[in-house]
C-alpha atoms as a PDB file:
ATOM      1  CA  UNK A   1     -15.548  20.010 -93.151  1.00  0.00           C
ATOM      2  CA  UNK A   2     -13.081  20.910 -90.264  1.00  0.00           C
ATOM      3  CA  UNK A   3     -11.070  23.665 -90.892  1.00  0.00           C
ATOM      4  CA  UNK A   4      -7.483  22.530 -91.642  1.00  0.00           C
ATOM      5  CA  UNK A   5      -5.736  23.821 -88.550  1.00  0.00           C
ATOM      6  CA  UNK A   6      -8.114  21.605 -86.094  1.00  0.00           C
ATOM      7  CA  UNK A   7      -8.244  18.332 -88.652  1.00  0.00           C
ATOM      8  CA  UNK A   8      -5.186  16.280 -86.755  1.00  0.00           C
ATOM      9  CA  UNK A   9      -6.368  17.218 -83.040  1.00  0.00           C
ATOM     10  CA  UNK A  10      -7.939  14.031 -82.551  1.00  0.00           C
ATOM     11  CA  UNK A  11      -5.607  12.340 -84.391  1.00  0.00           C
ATOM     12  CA  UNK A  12      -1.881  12.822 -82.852  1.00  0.00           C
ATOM     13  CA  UNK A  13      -1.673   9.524 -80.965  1.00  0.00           C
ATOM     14  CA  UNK A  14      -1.927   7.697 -84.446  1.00  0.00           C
ATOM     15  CA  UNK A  15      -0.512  10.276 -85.923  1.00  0.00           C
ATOM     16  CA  UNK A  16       3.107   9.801 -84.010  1.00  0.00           C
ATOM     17  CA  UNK A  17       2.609   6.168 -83.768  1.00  0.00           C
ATOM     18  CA  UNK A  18       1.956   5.245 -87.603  1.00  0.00           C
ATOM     19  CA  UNK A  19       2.791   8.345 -90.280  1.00  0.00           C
ATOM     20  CA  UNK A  20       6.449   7.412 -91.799  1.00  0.00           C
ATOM     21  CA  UNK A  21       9.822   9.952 -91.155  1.00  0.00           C
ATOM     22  CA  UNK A  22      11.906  11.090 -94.220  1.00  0.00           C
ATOM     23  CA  UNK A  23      14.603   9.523 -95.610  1.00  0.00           C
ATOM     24  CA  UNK A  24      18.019  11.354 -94.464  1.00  0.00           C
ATOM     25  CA  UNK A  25      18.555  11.451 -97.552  1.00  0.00           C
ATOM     26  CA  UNK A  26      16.891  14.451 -97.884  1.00  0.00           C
ATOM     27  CA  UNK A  27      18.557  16.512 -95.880  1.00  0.00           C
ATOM     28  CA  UNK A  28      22.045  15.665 -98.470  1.00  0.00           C
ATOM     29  CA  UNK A  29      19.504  16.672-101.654  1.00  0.00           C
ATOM     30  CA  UNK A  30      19.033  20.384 -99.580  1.00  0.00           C
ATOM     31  CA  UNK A  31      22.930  20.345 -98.828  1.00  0.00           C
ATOM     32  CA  UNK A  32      23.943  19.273-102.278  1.00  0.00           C
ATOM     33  CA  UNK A  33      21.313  21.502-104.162  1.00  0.00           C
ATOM     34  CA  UNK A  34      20.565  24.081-101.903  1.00  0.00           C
ATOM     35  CA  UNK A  35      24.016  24.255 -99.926  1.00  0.00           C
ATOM     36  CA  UNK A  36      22.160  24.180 -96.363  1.00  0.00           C
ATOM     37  CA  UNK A  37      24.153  24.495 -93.836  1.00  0.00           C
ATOM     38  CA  UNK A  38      23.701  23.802 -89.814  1.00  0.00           C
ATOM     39  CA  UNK A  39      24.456  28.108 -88.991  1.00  0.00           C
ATOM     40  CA  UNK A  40      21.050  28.620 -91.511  1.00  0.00           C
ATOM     41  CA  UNK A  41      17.719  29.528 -89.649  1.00  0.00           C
ATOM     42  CA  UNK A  42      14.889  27.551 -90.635  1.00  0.00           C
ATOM     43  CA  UNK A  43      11.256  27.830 -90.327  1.00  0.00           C
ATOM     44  CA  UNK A  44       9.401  25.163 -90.546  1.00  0.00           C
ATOM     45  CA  UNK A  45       5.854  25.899 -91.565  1.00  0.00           C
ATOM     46  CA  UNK A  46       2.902  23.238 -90.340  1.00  0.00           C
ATOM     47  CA  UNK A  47       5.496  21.341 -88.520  1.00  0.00           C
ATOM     48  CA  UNK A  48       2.556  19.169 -86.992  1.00  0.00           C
ATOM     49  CA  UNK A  49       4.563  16.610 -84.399  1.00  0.00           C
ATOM     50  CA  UNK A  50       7.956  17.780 -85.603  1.00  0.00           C
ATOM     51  CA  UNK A  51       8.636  14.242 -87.719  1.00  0.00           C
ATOM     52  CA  UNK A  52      10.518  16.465 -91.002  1.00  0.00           C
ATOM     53  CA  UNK A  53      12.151  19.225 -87.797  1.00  0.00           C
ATOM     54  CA  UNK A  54      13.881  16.812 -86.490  1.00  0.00           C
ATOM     55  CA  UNK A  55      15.739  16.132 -89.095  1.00  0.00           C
ATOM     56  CA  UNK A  56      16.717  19.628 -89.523  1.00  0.00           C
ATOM     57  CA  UNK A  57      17.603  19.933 -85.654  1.00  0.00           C
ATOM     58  CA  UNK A  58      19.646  17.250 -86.381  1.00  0.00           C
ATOM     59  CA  UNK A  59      21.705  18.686 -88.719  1.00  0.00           C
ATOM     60  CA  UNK A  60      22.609  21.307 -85.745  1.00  0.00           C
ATOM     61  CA  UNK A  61      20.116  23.797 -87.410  1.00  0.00           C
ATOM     62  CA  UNK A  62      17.734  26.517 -85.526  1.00  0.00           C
ATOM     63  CA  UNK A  63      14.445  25.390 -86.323  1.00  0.00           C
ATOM     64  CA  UNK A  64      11.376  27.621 -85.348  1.00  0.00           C
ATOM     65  CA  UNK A  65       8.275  25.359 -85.541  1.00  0.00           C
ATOM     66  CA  UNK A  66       5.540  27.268 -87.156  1.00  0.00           C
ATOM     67  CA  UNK A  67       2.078  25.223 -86.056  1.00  0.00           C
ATOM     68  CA  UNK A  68      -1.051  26.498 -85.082  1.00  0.00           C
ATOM     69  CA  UNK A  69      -2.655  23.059 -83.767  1.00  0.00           C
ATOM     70  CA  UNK A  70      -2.408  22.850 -80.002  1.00  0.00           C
ATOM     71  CA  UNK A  71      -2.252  18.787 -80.215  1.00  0.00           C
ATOM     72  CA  UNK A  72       0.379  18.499 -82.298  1.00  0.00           C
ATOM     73  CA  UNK A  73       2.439  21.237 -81.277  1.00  0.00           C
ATOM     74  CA  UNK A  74       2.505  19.817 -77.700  1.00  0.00           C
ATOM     75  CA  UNK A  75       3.800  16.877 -79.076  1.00  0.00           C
ATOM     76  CA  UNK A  76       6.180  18.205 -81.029  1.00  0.00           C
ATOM     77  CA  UNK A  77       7.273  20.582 -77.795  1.00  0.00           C
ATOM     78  CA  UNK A  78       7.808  17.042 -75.746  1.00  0.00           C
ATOM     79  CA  UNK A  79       9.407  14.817 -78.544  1.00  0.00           C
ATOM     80  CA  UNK A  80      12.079  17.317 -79.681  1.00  0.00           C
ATOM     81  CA  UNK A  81      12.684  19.040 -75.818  1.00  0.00           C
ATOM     82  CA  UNK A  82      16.275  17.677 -76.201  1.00  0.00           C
ATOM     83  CA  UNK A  83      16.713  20.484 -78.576  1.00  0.00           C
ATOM     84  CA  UNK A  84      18.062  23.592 -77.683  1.00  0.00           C
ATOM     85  CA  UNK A  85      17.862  24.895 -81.427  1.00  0.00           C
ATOM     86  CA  UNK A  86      13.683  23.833 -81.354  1.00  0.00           C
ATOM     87  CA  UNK A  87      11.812  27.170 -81.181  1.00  0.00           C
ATOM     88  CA  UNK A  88       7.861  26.088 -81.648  1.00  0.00           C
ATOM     89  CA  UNK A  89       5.566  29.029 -82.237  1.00  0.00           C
ATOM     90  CA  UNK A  90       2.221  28.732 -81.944  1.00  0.00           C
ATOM     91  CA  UNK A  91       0.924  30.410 -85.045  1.00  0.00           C
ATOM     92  CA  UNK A  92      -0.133  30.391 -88.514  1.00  0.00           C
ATOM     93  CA  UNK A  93       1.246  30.060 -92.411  1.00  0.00           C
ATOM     94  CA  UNK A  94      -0.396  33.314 -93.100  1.00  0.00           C
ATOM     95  CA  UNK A  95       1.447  35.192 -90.302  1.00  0.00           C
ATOM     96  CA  UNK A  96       4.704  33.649 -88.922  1.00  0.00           C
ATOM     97  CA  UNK A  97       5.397  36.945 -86.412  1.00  0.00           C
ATOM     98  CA  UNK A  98       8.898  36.043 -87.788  1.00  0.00           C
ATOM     99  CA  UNK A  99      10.870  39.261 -88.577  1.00  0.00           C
ATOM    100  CA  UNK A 100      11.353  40.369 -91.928  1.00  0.00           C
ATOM    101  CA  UNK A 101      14.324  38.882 -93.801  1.00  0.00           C
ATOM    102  CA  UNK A 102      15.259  36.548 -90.765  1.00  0.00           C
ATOM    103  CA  UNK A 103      15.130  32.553 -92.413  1.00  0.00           C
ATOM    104  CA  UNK A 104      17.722  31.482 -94.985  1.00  0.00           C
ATOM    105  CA  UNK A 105      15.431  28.889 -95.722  1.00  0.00           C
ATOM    106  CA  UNK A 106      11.324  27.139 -95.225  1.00  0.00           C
ATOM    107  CA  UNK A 107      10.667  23.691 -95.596  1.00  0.00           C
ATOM    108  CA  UNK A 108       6.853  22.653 -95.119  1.00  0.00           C
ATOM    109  CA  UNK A 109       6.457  18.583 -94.863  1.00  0.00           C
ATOM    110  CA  UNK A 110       2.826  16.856 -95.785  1.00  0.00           C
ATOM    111  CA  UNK A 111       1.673  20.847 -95.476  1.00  0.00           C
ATOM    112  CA  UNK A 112       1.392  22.850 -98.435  1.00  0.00           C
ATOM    113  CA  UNK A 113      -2.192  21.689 -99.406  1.00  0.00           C
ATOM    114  CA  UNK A 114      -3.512  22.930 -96.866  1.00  0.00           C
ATOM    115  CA  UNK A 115      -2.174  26.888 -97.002  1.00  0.00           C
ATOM    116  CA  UNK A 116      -4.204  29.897 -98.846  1.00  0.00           C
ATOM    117  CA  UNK A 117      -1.155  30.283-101.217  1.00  0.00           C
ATOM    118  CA  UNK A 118      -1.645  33.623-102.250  1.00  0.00           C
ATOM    119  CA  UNK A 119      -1.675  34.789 -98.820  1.00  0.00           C
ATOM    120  CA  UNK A 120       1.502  32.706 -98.034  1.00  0.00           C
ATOM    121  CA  UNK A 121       3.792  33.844-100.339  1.00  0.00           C
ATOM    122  CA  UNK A 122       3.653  37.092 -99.451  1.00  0.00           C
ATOM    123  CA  UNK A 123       4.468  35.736 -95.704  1.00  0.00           C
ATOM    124  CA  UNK A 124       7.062  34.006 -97.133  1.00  0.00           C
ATOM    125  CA  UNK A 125       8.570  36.816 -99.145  1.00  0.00           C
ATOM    126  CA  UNK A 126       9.042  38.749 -96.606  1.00  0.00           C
ATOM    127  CA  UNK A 127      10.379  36.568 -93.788  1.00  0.00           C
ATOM    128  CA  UNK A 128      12.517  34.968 -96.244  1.00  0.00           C
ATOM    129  CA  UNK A 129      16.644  36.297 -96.574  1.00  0.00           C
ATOM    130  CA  UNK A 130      17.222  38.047-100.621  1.00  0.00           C
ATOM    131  CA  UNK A 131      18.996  34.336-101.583  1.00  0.00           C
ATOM    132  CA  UNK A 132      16.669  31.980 -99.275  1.00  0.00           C
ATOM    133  CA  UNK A 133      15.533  28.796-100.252  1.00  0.00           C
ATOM    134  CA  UNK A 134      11.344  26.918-100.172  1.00  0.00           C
ATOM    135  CA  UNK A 135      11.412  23.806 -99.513  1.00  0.00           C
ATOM    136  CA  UNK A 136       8.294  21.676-100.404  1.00  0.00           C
ATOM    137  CA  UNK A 137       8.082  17.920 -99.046  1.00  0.00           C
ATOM    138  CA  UNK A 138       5.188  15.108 -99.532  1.00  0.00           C
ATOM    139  CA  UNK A 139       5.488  11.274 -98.601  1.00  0.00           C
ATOM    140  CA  UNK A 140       2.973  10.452-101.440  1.00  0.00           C
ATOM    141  CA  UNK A 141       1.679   6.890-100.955  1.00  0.00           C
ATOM    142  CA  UNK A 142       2.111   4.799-104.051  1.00  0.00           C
ATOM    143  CA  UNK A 143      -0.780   3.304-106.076  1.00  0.00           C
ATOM    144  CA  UNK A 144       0.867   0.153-108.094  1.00  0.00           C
ATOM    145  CA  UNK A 145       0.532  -2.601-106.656  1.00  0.00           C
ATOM    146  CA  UNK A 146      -3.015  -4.820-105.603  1.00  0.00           C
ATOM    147  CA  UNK A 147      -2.660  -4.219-102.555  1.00  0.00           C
ATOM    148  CA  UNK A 148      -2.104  -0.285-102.977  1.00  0.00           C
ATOM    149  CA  UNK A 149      -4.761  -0.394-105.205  1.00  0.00           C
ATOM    150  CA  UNK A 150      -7.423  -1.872-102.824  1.00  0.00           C
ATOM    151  CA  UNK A 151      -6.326   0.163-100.397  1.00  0.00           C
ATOM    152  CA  UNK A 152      -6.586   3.270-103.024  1.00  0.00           C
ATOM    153  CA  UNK A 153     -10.371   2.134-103.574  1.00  0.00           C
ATOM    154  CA  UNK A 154     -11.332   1.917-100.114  1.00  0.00           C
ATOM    155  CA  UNK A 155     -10.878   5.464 -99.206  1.00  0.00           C
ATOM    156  CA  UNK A 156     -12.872   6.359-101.903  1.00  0.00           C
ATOM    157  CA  UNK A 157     -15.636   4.152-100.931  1.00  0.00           C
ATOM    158  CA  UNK A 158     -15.541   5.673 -97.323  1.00  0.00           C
ATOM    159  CA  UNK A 159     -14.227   8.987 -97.186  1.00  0.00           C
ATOM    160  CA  UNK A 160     -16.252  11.502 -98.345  1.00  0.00           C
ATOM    161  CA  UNK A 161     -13.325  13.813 -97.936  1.00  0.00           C
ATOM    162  CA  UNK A 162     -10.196  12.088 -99.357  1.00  0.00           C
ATOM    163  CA  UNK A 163     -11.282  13.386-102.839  1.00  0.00           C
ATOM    164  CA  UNK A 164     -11.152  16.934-101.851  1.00  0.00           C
ATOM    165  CA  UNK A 165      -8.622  17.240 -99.443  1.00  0.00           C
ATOM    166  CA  UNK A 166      -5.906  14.100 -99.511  1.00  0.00           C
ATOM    167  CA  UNK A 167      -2.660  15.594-100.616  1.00  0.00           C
ATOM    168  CA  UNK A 168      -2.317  13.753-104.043  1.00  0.00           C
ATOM    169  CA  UNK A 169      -4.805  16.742-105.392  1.00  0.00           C
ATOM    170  CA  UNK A 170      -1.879  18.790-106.113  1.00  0.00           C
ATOM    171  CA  UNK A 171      -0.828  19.622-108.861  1.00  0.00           C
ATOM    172  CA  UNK A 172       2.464  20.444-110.098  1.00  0.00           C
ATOM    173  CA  UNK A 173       1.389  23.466-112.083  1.00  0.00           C
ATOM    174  CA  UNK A 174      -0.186  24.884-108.318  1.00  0.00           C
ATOM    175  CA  UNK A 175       3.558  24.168-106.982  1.00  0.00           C
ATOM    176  CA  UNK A 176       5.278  25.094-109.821  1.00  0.00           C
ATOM    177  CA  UNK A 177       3.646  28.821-109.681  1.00  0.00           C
ATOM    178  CA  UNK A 178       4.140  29.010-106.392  1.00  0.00           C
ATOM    179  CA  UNK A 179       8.123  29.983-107.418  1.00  0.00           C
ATOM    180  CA  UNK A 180       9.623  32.110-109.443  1.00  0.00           C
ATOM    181  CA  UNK A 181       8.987  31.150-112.718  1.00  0.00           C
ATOM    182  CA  UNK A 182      11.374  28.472-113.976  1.00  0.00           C
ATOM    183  CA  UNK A 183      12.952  28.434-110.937  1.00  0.00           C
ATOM    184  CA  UNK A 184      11.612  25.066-108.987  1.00  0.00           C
ATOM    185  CA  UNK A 185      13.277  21.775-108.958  1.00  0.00           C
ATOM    186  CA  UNK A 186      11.995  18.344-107.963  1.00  0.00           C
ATOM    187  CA  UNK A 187      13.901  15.185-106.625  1.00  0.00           C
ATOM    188  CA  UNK A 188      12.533  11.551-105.556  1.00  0.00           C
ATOM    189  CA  UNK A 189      13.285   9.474-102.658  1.00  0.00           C
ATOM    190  CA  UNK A 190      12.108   6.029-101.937  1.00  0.00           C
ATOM    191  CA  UNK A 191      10.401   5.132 -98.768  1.00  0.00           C
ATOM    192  CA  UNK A 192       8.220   2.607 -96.656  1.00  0.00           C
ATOM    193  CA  UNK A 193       6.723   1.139 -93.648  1.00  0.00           C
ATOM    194  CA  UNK A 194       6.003  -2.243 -92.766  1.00  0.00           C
ATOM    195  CA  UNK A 195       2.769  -3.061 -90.660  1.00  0.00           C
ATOM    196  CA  UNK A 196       0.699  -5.564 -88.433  1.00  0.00           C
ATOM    197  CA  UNK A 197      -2.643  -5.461 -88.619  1.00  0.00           C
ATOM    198  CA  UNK A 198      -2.907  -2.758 -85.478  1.00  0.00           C
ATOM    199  CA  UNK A 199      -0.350  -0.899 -87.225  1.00  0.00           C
ATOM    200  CA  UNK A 200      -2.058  -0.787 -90.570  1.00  0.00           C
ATOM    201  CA  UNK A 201      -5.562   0.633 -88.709  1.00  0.00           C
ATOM    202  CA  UNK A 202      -3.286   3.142 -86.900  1.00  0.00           C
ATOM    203  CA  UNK A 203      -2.131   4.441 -90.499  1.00  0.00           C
ATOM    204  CA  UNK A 204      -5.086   4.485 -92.093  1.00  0.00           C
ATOM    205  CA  UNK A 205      -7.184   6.520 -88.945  1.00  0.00           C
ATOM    206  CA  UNK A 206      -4.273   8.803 -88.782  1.00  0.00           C
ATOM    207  CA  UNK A 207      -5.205  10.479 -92.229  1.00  0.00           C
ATOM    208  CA  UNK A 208      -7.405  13.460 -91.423  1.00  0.00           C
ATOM    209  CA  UNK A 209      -9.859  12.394 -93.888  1.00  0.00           C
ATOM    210  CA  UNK A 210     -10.289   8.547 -92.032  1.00  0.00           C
ATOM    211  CA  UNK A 211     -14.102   8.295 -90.723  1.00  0.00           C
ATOM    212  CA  UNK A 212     -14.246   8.125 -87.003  1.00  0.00           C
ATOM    213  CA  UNK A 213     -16.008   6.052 -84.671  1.00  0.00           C
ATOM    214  CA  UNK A 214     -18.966   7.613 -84.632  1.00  0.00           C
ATOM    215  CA  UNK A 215     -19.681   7.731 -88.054  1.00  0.00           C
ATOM    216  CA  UNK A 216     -22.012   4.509 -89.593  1.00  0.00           C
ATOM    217  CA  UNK A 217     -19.181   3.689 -92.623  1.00  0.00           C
ATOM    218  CA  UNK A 218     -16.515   2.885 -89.668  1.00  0.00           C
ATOM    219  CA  UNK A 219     -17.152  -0.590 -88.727  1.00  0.00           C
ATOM    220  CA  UNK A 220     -17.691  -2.088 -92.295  1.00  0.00           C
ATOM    221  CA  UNK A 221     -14.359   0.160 -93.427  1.00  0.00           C
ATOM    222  CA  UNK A 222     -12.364  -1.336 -90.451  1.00  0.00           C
ATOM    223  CA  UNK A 223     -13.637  -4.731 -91.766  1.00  0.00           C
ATOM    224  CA  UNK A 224     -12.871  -4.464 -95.169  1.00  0.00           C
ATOM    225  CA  UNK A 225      -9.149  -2.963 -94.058  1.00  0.00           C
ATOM    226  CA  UNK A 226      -8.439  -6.240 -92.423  1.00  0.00           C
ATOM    227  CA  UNK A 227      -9.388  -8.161 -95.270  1.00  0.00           C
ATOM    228  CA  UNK A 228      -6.800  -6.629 -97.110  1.00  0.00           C
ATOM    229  CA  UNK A 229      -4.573  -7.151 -94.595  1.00  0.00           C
ATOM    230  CA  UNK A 230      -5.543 -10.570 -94.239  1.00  0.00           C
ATOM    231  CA  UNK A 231      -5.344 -11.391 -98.268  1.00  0.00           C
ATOM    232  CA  UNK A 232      -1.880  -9.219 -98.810  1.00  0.00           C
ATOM    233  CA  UNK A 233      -0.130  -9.740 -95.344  1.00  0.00           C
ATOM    234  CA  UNK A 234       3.530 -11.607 -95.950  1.00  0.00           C
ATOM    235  CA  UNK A 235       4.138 -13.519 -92.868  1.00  0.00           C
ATOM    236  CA  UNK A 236       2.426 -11.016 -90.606  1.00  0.00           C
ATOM    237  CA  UNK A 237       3.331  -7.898 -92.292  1.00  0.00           C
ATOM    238  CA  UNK A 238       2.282  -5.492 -95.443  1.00  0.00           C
ATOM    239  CA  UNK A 239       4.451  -2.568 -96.965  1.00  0.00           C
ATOM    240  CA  UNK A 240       3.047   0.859 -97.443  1.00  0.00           C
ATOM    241  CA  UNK A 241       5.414   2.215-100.414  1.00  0.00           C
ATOM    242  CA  UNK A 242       6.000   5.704-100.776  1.00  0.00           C
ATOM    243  CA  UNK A 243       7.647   8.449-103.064  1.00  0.00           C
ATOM    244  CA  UNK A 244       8.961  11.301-100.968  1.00  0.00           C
ATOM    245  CA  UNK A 245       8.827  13.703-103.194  1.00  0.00           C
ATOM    246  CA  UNK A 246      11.135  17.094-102.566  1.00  0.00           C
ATOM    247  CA  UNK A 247      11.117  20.522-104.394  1.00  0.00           C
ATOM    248  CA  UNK A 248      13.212  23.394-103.737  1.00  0.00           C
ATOM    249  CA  UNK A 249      13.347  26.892-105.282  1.00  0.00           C
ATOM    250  CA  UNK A 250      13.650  30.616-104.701  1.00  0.00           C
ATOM    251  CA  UNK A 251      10.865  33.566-104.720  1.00  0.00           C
ATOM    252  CA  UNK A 252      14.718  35.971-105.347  1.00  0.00           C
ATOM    253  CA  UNK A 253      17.332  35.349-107.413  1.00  0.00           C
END
């Protein structure tokens, strides 16, 4: 199994072309809940191709862009150059090389999962300001639907991996520990995509877990994926549903 900082390298084109944004919603939940305001410093932590940054840039903020994969750090670098406020920093969860007490707030999109917690709290602790806010943030694919559940069954047929690393093995006791006790809220967002048929293939082999090429279950996966498309497809297109799924606390009162 790749370790977790090299798992997207060969997978940014797809990656950029085919993973869905976040509602801007989200950034009124952090301004309504968590007063954020565009003179906080942010860091960002795993912000991969800078899809949940930009968001934050947006809101005038000073992002720094904590990602230790040379792909997608590249491509975050190019996307977001417009930026002024975009500070990437090619390093790790477990040691920022922020300075102590320097963020009023970290957000970490489709990341989490992958961090040794223990050693990231600490991290966190102490880059964090006394009063600063964590910010936790998954697009978690629904399963309700036939189509959603087909598509649910298929990764488990082919990916040896999606059991043990695809985000939905989290667990809110993990997350809710990872606070201070008591102290870690959760709001829901809606969100989709609609895709072709080149589109849906682009989604599903942007996953980290997605067999590649070179690997004997790819053909008769790819096969099976466009029979789905071809059995579920309205007028050319299928929906990928999703619950973005935010929680925000504090390590300080």
């Amino acid at each position: 199994m790749k370790e977790p900082t090299l798992r997207f390298s060969d997978r940014v084109e797809n990656y950029v072309k085919y993973r869905p944004g976040y509602p801007p919603e989200t950034i009124k939940i952090l301004k309504e809940n968590c007063s954020l305001s565009p003179d906080w410093k942010i860091a960002d932590i795993g912000s991969g191709t800078g899809i949940f940054t930009k968001l934050l840039l947006e809101n005038k903020n000073k992002v720094y862009g904590i990602e230790p994969n040379m792909e997608m750090r590249k491509e975050a670098e190019k996307a977001l150059k417009a930026f002024p406020n975009f500070i990437s920093v090619d390093t790790t969860s477990e040691k920022t090389t922020l300075s102590a007490g320097s963020v009023d707030m970290i957000t970490a999109a489709q990341a989490f999962h992958w961090f040794k917690r223990d050693i990231v709290r600490i991290e966190f602790e102490r880059i964090l300001k006394d009063n600063g806010w964590v910010v936790l943030i998954w697009n978690s694919r629904n399963v309700e639907t036939d189509f959603e559940n087909e598509y649910e069954k298929l990764l488990l047929k082919y990916s040896k991996e999606y059991p043990l690393v695809g985000h939905k093995n989290k667990q809110n006791s993990d997350i809710d520990s990872f606070y201070l006790p008591g102290n870690c809220t959760k709001k829901e967002l809606k969100n989709s995509q609609l895709f072709d048929l080149e589109g849906l293939k682009g989604r599903l082999l942007s996953s980290s877990y997605a067999p590649t090429k070179d690997e004997e279950v790819f053909i008769p996966m790819m096969k099976e994926l466009e029979r789905l498309f071809n059995k579920y497809n309205n007028n050319g297109l299928i929906a990928f549903n999703y619950r973005t799924e935010i929680y925000y606390g504090k390590f300080r009162l």
